[in-house]
C-alpha atoms as a PDB file:
ATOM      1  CA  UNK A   1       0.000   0.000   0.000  1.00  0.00           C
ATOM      2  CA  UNK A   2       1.330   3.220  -1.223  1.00  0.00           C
ATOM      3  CA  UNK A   3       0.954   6.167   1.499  1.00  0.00           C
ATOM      4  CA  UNK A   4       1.034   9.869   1.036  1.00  0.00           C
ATOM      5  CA  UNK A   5       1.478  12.210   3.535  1.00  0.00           C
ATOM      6  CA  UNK A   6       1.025  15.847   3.460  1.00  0.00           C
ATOM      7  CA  UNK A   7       3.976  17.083   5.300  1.00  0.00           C
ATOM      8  CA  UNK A   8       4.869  21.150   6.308  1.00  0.00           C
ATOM      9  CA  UNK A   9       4.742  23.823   8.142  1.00  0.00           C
ATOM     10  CA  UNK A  10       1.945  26.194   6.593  1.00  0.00           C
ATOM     11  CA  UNK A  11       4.457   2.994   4.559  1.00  0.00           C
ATOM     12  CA  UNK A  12       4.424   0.028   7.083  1.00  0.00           C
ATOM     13  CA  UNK A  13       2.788  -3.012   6.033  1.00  0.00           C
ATOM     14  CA  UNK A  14      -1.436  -2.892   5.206  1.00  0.00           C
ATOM     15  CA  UNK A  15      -3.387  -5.022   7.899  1.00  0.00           C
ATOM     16  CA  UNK A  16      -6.949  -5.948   7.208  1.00  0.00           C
ATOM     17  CA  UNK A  17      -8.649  -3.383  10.176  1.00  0.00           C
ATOM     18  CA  UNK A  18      -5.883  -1.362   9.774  1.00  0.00           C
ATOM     19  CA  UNK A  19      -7.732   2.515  10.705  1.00  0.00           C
ATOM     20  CA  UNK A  20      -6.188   5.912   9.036  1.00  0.00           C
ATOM     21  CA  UNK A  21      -5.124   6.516  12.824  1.00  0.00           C
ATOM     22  CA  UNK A  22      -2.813   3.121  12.720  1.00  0.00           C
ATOM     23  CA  UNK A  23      -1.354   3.847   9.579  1.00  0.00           C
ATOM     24  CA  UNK A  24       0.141   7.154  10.792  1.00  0.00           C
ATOM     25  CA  UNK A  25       1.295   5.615  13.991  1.00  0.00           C
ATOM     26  CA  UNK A  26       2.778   3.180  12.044  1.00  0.00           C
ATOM     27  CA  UNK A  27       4.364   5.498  10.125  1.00  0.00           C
ATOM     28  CA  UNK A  28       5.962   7.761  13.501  1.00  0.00           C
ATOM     29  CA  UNK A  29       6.758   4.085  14.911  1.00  0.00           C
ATOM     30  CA  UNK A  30       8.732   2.716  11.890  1.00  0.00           C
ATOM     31  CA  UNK A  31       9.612   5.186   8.795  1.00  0.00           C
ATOM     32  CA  UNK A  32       9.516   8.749  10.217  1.00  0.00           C
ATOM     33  CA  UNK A  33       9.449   9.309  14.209  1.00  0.00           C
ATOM     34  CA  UNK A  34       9.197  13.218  13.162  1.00  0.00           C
ATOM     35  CA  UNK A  35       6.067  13.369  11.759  1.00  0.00           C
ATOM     36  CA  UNK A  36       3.305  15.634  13.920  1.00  0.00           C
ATOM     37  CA  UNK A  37      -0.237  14.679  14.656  1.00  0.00           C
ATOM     38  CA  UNK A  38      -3.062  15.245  16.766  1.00  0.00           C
ATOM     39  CA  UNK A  39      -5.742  12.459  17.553  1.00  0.00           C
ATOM     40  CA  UNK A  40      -8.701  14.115  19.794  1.00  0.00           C
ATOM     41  CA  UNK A  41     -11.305  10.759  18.839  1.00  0.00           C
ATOM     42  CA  UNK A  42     -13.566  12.358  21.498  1.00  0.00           C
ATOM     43  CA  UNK A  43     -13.924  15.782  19.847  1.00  0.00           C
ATOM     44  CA  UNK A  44     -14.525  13.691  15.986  1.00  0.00           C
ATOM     45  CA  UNK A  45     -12.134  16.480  14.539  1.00  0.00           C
ATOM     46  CA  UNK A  46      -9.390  14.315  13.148  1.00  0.00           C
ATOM     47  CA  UNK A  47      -8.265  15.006   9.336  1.00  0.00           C
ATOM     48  CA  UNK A  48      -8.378  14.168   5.553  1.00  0.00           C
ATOM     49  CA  UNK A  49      -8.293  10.442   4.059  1.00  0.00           C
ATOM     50  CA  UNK A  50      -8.720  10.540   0.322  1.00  0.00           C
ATOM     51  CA  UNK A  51     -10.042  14.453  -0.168  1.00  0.00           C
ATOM     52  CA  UNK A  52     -12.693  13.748   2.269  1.00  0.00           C
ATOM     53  CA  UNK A  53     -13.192  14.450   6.199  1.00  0.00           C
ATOM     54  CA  UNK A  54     -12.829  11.689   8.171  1.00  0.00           C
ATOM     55  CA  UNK A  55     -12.389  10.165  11.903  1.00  0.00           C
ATOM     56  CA  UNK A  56      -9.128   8.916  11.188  1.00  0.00           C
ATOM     57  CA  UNK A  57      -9.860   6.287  14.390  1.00  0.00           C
ATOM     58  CA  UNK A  58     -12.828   4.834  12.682  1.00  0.00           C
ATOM     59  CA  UNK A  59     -12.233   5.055   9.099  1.00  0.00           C
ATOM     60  CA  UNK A  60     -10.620   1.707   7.698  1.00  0.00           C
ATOM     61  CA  UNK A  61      -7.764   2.775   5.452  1.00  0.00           C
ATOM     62  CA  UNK A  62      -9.207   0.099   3.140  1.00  0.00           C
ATOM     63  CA  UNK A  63     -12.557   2.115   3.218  1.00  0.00           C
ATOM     64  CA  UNK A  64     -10.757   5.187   1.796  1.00  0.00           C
ATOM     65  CA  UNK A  65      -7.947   3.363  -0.825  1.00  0.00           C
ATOM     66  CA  UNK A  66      -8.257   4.691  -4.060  1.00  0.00           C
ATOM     67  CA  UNK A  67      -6.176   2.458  -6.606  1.00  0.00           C
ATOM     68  CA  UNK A  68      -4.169   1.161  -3.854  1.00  0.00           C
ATOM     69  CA  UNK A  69      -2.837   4.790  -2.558  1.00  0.00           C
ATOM     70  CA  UNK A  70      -4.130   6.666   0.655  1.00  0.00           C
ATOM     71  CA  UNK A  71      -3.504  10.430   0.857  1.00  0.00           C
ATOM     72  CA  UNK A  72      -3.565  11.821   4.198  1.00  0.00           C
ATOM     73  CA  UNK A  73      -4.259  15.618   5.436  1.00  0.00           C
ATOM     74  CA  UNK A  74      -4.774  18.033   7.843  1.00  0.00           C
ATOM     75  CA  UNK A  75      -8.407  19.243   8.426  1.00  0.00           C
ATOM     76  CA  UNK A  76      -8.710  21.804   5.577  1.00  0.00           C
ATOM     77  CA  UNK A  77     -10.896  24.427   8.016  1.00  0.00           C
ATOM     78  CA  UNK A  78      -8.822  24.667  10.960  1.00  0.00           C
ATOM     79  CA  UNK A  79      -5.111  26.534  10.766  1.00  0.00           C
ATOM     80  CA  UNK A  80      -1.972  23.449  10.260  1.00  0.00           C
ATOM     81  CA  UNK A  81       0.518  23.967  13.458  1.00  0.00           C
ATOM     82  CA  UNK A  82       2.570  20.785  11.635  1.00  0.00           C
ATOM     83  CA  UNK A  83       1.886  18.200   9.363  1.00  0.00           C
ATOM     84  CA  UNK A  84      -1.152  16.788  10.352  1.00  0.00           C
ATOM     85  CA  UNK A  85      -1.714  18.421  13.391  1.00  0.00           C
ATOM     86  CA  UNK A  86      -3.883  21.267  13.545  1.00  0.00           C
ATOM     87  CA  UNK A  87      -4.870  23.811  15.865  1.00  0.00           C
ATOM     88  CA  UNK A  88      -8.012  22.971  17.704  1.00  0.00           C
ATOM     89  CA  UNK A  89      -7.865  25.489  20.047  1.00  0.00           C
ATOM     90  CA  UNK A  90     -11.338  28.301  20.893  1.00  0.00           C
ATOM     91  CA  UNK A  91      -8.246  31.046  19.476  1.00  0.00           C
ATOM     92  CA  UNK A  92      -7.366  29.043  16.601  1.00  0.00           C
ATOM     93  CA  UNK A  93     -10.336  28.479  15.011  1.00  0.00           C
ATOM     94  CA  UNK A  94     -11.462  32.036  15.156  1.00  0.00           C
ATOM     95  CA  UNK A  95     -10.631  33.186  12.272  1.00  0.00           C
ATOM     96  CA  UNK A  96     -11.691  30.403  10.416  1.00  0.00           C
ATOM     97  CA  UNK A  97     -15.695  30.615  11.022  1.00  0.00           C
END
Protein backbone atom coordinates (compact mmCIF):
# COMPACT_ATOMS: atom_id res chain seq x y z
CA UNK A 1 0.00 0.00 0.00
CA UNK A 2 1.33 3.22 -1.22
CA UNK A 3 0.95 6.17 1.50
CA UNK A 4 1.03 9.87 1.04
CA UNK A 5 1.48 12.21 3.54
CA UNK A 6 1.03 15.85 3.46
CA UNK A 7 3.98 17.08 5.30
CA UNK A 8 4.87 21.15 6.31
CA UNK A 9 4.74 23.82 8.14
CA UNK A 10 1.95 26.19 6.59
CA UNK A 11 4.46 2.99 4.56
CA UNK A 12 4.42 0.03 7.08
CA UNK A 13 2.79 -3.01 6.03
CA UNK A 14 -1.44 -2.89 5.21
CA UNK A 15 -3.39 -5.02 7.90
CA UNK A 16 -6.95 -5.95 7.21
CA UNK A 17 -8.65 -3.38 10.18
CA UNK A 18 -5.88 -1.36 9.77
CA UNK A 19 -7.73 2.52 10.71
CA UNK A 20 -6.19 5.91 9.04
CA UNK A 21 -5.12 6.52 12.82
CA UNK A 22 -2.81 3.12 12.72
CA UNK A 23 -1.35 3.85 9.58
CA UNK A 24 0.14 7.15 10.79
CA UNK A 25 1.30 5.62 13.99
CA UNK A 26 2.78 3.18 12.04
CA UNK A 27 4.36 5.50 10.12
CA UNK A 28 5.96 7.76 13.50
CA UNK A 29 6.76 4.09 14.91
CA UNK A 30 8.73 2.72 11.89
CA UNK A 31 9.61 5.19 8.79
CA UNK A 32 9.52 8.75 10.22
CA UNK A 33 9.45 9.31 14.21
CA UNK A 34 9.20 13.22 13.16
CA UNK A 35 6.07 13.37 11.76
CA UNK A 36 3.30 15.63 13.92
CA UNK A 37 -0.24 14.68 14.66
CA UNK A 38 -3.06 15.24 16.77
CA UNK A 39 -5.74 12.46 17.55
CA UNK A 40 -8.70 14.12 19.79
CA UNK A 41 -11.31 10.76 18.84
CA UNK A 42 -13.57 12.36 21.50
CA UNK A 43 -13.92 15.78 19.85
CA UNK A 44 -14.53 13.69 15.99
CA UNK A 45 -12.13 16.48 14.54
CA UNK A 46 -9.39 14.31 13.15
CA UNK A 47 -8.26 15.01 9.34
CA UNK A 48 -8.38 14.17 5.55
CA UNK A 49 -8.29 10.44 4.06
CA UNK A 50 -8.72 10.54 0.32
CA UNK A 51 -10.04 14.45 -0.17
CA UNK A 52 -12.69 13.75 2.27
CA UNK A 53 -13.19 14.45 6.20
CA UNK A 54 -12.83 11.69 8.17
CA UNK A 55 -12.39 10.16 11.90
CA UNK A 56 -9.13 8.92 11.19
CA UNK A 57 -9.86 6.29 14.39
CA UNK A 58 -12.83 4.83 12.68
CA UNK A 59 -12.23 5.05 9.10
CA UNK A 60 -10.62 1.71 7.70
CA UNK A 61 -7.76 2.78 5.45
CA UNK A 62 -9.21 0.10 3.14
CA UNK A 63 -12.56 2.12 3.22
CA UNK A 64 -10.76 5.19 1.80
CA UNK A 65 -7.95 3.36 -0.82
CA UNK A 66 -8.26 4.69 -4.06
CA UNK A 67 -6.18 2.46 -6.61
CA UNK A 68 -4.17 1.16 -3.85
CA UNK A 69 -2.84 4.79 -2.56
CA UNK A 70 -4.13 6.67 0.66
CA UNK A 71 -3.50 10.43 0.86
CA UNK A 72 -3.57 11.82 4.20
CA UNK A 73 -4.26 15.62 5.44
CA UNK A 74 -4.77 18.03 7.84
CA UNK A 75 -8.41 19.24 8.43
CA UNK A 76 -8.71 21.80 5.58
CA UNK A 77 -10.90 24.43 8.02
CA UNK A 78 -8.82 24.67 10.96
CA UNK A 79 -5.11 26.53 10.77
CA UNK A 80 -1.97 23.45 10.26
CA UNK A 81 0.52 23.97 13.46
CA UNK A 82 2.57 20.78 11.63
CA UNK A 83 1.89 18.20 9.36
CA UNK A 84 -1.15 16.79 10.35
CA UNK A 85 -1.71 18.42 13.39
CA UNK A 86 -3.88 21.27 13.55
CA UNK A 87 -4.87 23.81 15.86
CA UNK A 88 -8.01 22.97 17.70
CA UNK A 89 -7.87 25.49 20.05
CA UNK A 90 -11.34 28.30 20.89
CA UNK A 91 -8.25 31.05 19.48
CA UNK A 92 -7.37 29.04 16.60
CA UNK A 93 -10.34 28.48 15.01
CA UNK A 94 -11.46 32.04 15.16
CA UNK A 95 -10.63 33.19 12.27
CA UNK A 96 -11.69 30.40 10.42
CA UNK A 97 -15.69 30.62 11.02
Amino acid sequence: MEVSVWRGSGGPGRRGNQTVLDVVSGIQRTVDPSLTCRSACRLGMCGFADGRPHRTCRTHAKRVLAVGRLQIGPLRNLPVIKDLAASISPAGRAGNG
